[in-house]
C-alpha atoms as a PDB file:
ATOM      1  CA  UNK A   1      12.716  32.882 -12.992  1.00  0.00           C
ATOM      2  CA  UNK A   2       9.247  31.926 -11.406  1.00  0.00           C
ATOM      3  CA  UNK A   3       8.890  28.317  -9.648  1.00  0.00           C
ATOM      4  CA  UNK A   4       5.509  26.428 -11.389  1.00  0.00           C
ATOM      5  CA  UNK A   5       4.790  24.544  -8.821  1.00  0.00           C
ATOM      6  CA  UNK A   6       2.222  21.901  -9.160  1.00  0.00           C
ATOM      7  CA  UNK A   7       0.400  19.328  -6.872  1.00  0.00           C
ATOM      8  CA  UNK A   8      -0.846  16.267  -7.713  1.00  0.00           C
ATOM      9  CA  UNK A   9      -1.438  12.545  -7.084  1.00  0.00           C
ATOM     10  CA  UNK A  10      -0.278   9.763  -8.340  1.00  0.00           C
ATOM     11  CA  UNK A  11      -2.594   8.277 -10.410  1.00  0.00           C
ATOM     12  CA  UNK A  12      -3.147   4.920  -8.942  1.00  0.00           C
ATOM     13  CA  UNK A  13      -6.013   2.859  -9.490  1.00  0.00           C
ATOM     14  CA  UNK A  14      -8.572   3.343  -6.363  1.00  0.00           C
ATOM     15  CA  UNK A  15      -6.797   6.564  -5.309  1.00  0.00           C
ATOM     16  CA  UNK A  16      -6.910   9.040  -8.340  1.00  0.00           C
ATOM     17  CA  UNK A  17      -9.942  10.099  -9.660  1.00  0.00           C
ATOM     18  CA  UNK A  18     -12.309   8.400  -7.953  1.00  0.00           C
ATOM     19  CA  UNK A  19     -15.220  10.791  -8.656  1.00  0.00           C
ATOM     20  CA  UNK A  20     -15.112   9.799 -12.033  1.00  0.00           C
ATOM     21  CA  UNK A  21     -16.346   6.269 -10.946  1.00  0.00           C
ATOM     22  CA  UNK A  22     -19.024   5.449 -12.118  1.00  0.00           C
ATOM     23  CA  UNK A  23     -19.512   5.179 -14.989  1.00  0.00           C
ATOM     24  CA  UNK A  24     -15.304   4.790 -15.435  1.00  0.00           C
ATOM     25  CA  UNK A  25     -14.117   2.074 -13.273  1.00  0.00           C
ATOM     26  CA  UNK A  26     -10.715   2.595 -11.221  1.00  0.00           C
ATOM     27  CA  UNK A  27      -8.156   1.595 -13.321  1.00  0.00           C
ATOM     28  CA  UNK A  28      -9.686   3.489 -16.422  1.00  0.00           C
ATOM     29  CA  UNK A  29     -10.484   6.493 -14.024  1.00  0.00           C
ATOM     30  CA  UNK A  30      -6.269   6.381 -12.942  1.00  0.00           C
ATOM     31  CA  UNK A  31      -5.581   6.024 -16.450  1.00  0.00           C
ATOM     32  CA  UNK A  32      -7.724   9.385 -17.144  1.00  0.00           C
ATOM     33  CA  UNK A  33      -5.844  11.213 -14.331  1.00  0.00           C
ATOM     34  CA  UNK A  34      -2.357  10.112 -15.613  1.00  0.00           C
ATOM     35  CA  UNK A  35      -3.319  11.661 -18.922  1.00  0.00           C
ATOM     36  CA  UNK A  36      -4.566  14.804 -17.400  1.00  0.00           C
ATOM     37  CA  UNK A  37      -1.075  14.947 -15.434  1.00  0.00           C
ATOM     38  CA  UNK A  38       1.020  14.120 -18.408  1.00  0.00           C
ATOM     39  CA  UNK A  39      -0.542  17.099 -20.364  1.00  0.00           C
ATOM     40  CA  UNK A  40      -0.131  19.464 -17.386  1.00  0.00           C
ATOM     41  CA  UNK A  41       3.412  18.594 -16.989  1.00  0.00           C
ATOM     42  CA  UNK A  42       3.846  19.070 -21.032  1.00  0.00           C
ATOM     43  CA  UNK A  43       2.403  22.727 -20.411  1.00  0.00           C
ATOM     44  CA  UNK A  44       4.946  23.247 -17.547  1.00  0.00           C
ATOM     45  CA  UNK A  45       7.751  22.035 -19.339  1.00  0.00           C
ATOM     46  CA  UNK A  46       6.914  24.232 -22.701  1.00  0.00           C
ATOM     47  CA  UNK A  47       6.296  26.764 -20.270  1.00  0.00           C
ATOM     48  CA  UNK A  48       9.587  29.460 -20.800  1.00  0.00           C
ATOM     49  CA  UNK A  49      11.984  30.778 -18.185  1.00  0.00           C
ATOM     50  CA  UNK A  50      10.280  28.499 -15.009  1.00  0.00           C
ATOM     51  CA  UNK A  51      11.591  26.189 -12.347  1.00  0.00           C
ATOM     52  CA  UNK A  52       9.328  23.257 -12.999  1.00  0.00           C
ATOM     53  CA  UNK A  53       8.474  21.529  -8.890  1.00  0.00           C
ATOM     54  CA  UNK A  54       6.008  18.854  -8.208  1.00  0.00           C
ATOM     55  CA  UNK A  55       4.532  17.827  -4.886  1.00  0.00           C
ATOM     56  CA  UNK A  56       3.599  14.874  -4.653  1.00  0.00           C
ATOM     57  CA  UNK A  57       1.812  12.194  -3.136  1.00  0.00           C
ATOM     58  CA  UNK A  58       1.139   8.651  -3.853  1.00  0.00           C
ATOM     59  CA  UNK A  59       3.883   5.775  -5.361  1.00  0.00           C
ATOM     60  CA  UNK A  60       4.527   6.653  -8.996  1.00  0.00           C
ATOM     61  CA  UNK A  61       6.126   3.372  -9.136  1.00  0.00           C
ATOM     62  CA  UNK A  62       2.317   2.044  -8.773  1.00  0.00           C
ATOM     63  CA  UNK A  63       0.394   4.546 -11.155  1.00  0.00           C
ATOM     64  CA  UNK A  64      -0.838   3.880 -14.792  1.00  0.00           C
ATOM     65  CA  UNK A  65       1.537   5.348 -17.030  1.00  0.00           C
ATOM     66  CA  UNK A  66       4.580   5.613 -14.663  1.00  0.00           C
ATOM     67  CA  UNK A  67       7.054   4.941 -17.171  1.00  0.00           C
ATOM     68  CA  UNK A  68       5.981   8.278 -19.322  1.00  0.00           C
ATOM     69  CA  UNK A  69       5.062  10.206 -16.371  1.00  0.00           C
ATOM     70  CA  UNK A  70       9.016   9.567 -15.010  1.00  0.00           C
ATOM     71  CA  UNK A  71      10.234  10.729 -18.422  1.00  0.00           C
ATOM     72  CA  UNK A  72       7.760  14.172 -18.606  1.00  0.00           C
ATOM     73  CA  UNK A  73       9.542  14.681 -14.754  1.00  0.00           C
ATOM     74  CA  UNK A  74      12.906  14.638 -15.451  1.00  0.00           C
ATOM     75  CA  UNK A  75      14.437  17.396 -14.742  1.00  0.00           C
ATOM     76  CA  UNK A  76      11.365  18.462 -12.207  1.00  0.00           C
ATOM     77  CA  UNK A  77      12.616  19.280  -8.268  1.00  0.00           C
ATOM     78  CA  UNK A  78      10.123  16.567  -6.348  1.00  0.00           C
ATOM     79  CA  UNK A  79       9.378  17.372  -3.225  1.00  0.00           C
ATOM     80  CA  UNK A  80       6.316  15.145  -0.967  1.00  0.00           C
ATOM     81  CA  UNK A  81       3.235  16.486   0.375  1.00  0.00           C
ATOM     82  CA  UNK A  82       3.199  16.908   3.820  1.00  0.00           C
ATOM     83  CA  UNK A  83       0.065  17.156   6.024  1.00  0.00           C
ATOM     84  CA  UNK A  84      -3.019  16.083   7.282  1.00  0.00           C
ATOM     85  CA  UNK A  85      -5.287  18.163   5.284  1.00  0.00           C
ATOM     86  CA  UNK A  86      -5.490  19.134   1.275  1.00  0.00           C
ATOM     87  CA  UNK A  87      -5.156  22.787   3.264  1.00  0.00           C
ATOM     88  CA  UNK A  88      -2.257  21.873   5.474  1.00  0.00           C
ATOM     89  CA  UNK A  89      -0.356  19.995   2.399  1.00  0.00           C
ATOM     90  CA  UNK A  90      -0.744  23.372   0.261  1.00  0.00           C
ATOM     91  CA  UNK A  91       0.661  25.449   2.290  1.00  0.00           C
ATOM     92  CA  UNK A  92       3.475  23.111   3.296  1.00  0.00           C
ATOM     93  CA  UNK A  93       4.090  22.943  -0.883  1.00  0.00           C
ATOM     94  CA  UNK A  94       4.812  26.471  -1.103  1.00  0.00           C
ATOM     95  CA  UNK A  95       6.558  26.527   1.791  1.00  0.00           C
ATOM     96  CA  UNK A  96       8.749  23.892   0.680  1.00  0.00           C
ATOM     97  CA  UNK A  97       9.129  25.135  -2.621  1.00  0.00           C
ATOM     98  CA  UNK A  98       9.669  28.657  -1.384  1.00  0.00           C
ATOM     99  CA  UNK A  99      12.400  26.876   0.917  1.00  0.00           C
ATOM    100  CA  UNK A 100      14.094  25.014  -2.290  1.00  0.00           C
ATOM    101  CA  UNK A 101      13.657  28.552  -4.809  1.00  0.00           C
ATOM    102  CA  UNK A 102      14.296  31.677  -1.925  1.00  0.00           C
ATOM    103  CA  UNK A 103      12.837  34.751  -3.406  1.00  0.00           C
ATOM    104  CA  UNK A 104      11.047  33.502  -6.063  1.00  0.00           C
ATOM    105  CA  UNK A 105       7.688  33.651  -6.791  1.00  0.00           C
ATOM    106  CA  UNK A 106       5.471  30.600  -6.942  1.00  0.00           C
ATOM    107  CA  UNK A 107       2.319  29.634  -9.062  1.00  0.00           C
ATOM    108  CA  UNK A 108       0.798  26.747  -8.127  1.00  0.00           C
ATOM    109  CA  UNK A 109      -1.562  24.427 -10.293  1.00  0.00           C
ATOM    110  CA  UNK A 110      -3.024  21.416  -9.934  1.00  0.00           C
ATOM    111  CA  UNK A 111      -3.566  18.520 -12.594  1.00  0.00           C
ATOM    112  CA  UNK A 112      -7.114  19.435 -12.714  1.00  0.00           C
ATOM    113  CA  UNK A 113      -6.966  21.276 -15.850  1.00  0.00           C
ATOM    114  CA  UNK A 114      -5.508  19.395 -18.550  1.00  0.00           C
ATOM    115  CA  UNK A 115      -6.698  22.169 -21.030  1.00  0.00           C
ATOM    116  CA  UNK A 116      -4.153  24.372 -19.752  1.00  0.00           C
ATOM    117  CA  UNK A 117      -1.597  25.708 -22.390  1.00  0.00           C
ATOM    118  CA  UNK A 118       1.914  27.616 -21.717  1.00  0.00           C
ATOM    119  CA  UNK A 119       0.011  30.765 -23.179  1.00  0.00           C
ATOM    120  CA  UNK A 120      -2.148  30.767 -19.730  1.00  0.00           C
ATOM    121  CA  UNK A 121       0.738  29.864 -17.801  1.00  0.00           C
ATOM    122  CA  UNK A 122       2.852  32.680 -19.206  1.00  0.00           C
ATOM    123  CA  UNK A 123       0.210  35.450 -18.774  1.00  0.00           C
ATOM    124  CA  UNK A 124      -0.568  34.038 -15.114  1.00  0.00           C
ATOM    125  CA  UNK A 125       3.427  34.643 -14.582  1.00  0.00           C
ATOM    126  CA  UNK A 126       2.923  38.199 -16.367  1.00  0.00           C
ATOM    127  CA  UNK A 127       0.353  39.334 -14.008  1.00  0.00           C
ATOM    128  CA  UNK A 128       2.209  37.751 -10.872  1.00  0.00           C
ATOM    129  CA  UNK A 129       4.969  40.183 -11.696  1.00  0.00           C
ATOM    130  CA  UNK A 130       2.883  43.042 -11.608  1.00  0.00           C
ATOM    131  CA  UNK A 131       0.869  42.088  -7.964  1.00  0.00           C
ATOM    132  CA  UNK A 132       1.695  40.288  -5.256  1.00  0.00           C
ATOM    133  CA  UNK A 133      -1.055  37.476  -5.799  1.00  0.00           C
ATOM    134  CA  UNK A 134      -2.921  35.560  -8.302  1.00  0.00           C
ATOM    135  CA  UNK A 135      -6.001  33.579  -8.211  1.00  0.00           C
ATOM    136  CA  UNK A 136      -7.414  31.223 -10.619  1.00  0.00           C
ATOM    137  CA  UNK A 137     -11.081  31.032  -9.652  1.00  0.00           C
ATOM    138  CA  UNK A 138     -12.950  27.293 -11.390  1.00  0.00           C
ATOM    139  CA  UNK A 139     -16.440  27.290 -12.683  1.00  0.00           C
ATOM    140  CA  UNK A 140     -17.109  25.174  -9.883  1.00  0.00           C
ATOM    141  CA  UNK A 141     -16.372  27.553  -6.998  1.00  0.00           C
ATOM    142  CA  UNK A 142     -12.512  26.129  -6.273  1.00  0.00           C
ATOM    143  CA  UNK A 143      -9.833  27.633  -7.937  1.00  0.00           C
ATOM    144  CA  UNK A 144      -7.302  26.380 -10.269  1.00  0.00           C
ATOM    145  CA  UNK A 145      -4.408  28.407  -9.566  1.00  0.00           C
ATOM    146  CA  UNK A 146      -2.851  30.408  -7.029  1.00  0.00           C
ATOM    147  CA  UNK A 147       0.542  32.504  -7.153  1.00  0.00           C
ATOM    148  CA  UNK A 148       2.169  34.226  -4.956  1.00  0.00           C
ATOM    149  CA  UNK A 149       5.319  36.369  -4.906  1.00  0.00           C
ATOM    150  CA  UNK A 150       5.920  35.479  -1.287  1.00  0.00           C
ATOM    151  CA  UNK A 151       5.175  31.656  -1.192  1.00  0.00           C
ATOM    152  CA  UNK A 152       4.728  32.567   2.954  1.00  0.00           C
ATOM    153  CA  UNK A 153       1.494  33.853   2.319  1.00  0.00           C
ATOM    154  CA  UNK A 154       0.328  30.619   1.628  1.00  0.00           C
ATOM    155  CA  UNK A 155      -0.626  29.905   4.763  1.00  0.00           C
ATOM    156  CA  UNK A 156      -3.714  31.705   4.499  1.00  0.00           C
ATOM    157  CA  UNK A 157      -5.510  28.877   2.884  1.00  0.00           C
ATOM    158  CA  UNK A 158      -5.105  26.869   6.063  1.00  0.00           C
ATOM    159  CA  UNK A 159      -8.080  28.797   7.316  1.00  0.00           C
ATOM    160  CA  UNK A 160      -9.438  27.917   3.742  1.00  0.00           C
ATOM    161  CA  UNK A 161     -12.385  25.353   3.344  1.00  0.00           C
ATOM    162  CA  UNK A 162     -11.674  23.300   0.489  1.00  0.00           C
ATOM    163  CA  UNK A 163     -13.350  21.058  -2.351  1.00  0.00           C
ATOM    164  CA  UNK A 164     -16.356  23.622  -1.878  1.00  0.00           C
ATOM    165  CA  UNK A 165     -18.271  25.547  -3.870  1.00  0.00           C
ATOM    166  CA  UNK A 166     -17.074  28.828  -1.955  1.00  0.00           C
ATOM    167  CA  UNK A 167     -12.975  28.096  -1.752  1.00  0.00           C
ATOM    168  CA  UNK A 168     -12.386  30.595  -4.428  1.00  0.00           C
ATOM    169  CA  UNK A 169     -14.348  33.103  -2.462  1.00  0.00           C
ATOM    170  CA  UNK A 170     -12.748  32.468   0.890  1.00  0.00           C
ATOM    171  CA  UNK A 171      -9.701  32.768  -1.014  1.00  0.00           C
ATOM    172  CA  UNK A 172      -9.910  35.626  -2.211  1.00  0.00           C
ATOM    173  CA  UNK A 173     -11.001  36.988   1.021  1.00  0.00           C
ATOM    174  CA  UNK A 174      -8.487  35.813   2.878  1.00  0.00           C
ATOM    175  CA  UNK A 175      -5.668  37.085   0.737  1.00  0.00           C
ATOM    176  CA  UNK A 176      -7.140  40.703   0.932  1.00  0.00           C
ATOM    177  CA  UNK A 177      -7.349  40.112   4.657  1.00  0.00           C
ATOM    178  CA  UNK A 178      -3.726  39.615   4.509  1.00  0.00           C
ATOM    179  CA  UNK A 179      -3.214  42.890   2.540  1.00  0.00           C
ATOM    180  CA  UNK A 180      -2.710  41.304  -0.748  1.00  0.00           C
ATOM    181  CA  UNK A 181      -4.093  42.301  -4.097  1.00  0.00           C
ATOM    182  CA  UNK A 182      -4.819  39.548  -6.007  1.00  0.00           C
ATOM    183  CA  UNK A 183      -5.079  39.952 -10.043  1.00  0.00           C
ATOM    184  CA  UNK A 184      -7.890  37.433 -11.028  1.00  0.00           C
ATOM    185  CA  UNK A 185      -6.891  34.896 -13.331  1.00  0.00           C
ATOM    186  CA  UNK A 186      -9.330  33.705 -16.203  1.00  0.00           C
ATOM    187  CA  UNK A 187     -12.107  31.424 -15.090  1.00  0.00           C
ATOM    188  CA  UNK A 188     -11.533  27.303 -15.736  1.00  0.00           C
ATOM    189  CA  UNK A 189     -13.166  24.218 -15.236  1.00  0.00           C
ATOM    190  CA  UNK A 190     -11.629  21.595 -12.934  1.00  0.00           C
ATOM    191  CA  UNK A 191     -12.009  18.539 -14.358  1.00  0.00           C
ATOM    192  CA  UNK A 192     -13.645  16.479 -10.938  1.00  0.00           C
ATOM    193  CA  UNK A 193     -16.809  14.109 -12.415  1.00  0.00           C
ATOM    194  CA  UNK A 194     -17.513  12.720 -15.949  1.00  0.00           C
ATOM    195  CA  UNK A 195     -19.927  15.231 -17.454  1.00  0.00           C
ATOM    196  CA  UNK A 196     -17.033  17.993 -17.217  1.00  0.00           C
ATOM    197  CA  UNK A 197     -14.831  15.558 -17.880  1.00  0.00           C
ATOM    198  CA  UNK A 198     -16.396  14.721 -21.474  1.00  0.00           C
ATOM    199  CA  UNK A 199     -16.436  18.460 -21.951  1.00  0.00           C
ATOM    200  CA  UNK A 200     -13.153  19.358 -21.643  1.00  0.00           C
ATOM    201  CA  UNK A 201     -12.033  16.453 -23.563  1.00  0.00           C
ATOM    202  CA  UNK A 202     -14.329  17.888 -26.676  1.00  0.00           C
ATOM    203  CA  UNK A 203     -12.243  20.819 -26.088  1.00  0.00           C
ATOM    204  CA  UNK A 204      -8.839  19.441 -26.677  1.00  0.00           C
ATOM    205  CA  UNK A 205      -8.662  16.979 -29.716  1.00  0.00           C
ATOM    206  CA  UNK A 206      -5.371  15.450 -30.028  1.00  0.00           C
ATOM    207  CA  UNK A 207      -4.630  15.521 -26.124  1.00  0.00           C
ATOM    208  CA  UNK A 208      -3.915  12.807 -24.218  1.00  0.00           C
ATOM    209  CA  UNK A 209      -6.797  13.647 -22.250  1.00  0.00           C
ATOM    210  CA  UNK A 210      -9.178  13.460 -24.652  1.00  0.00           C
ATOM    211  CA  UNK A 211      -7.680  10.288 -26.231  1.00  0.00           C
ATOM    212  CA  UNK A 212      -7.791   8.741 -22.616  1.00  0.00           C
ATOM    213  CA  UNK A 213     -11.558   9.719 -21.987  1.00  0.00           C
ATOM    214  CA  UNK A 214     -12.452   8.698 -25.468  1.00  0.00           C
ATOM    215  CA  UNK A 215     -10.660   5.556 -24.288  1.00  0.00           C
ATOM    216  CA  UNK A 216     -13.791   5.217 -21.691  1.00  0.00           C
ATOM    217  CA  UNK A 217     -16.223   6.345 -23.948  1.00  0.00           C
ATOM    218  CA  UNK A 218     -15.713   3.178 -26.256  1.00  0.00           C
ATOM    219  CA  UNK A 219     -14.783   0.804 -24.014  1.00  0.00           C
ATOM    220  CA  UNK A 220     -18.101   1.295 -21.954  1.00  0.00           C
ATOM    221  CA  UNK A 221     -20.164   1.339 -25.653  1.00  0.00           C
ATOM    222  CA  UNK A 222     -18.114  -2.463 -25.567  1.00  0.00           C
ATOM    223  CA  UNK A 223     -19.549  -3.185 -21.982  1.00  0.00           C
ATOM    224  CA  UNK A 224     -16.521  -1.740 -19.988  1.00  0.00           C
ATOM    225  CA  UNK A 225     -14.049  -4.060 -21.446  1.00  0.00           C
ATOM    226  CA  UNK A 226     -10.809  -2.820 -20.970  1.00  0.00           C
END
């Protein structure tokens, strides 16, 4: 079995998904993120034959939607970020889930991508078993995923910049420079300001996601009332 590791943040008004304010305010922007977390963690759970791990930060006990994110988790092995940087708390998650899991490989997500399906998942785990490394790359220049069938290589992205428009790139780079042969992963968009945020909603009728941002989309046609 593969660990599916993902990281996220609790979605806590003023804290999660701030770059979606404006034109959402905090609390709708949290309520957006929780939505976007609640569908990854659907994908992970439909997701066959995986050890479902989230690292964490922020108080769950505080976020929109606690109640149904506790329920999607159960089950889940939580473990808490550690680190000063987005880099340093990275590679401390797949250390730490590498630590919990010995010998298995870990792909890591984020909660990002709400439009991601088991399907993806499952290939992403096919082509892990067949090279030592995935990579995700995002239309924005990050990456949504990275897997790796020994989590230790993860610290190369210590010596990553990240949140730039060239972190896939140094990724990549760095995990050849390591000797690794990374199968590339199909392109995604990470879902970081509104305009891509209405987009991927359009693409996934039905979703939480799209019922949260639609959410938005009428209460600011009412003047933002919540």
């Amino acid at each position: 079995m593969n660990v599916l590791l993902v990281v996220a943040k609790a979605p806590v008004p003023g804290l999660a998904k701030t770059r979606l304010c404006p034109p959402a305010n905090p609390t709708q922007a949290a309520r957006v993120a929780a939505a976007a977390l609640l569908d990854t963690l659907g994908a992970v759970n439909a997701t066959a034959s995986t050890i479902p791990v989230l690292a964490y930060t922020g108080r769950f006990a505080d976020a929109e939607d606690g109640a149904e994110l506790a329920a999607a988790l159960d089950g889940w092995h939580l473990v808490p970020q550690r680190g000063d940087t987005f880099a340093d708390r990275l590679t401390n998650a797949h250390a730490d889930a590498g630590a919990a899991f010995p010998g298995r490989p870990v792909l890591q997500i984020g909660m990002d991508t709400p439009q991601i399906r088991p399907a993806v998942l499952t290939a992403a785990l096919g082509s892990l078993a067949e090279r030592d490394a995935v990579l995700g790359p995002a239309v924005d220049g990050g990456w949504w995923a990275v897997g790796l069938r020994d989590p230790a290589y993860a610290s190369v992205l210590r010596g990553v910049p990240m949140s730039t428009g060239e972190t896939s790139r140094h990724t990549l780079a760095g995990l050849r420079g390591r000797g690794l042969h990374p199968a590339i992963l199909p392109v995604l968009r990470d879902v970081d300001d509104w305009p891509t945020a209405l987009a991927v909603a359009a693409d996934l009728p039905g979703s939480r996601f799209a019922d949260a941002v639609g959410s938005v989309v009428d209460q600011l046609a009412k003047g933002g009332r919540q």
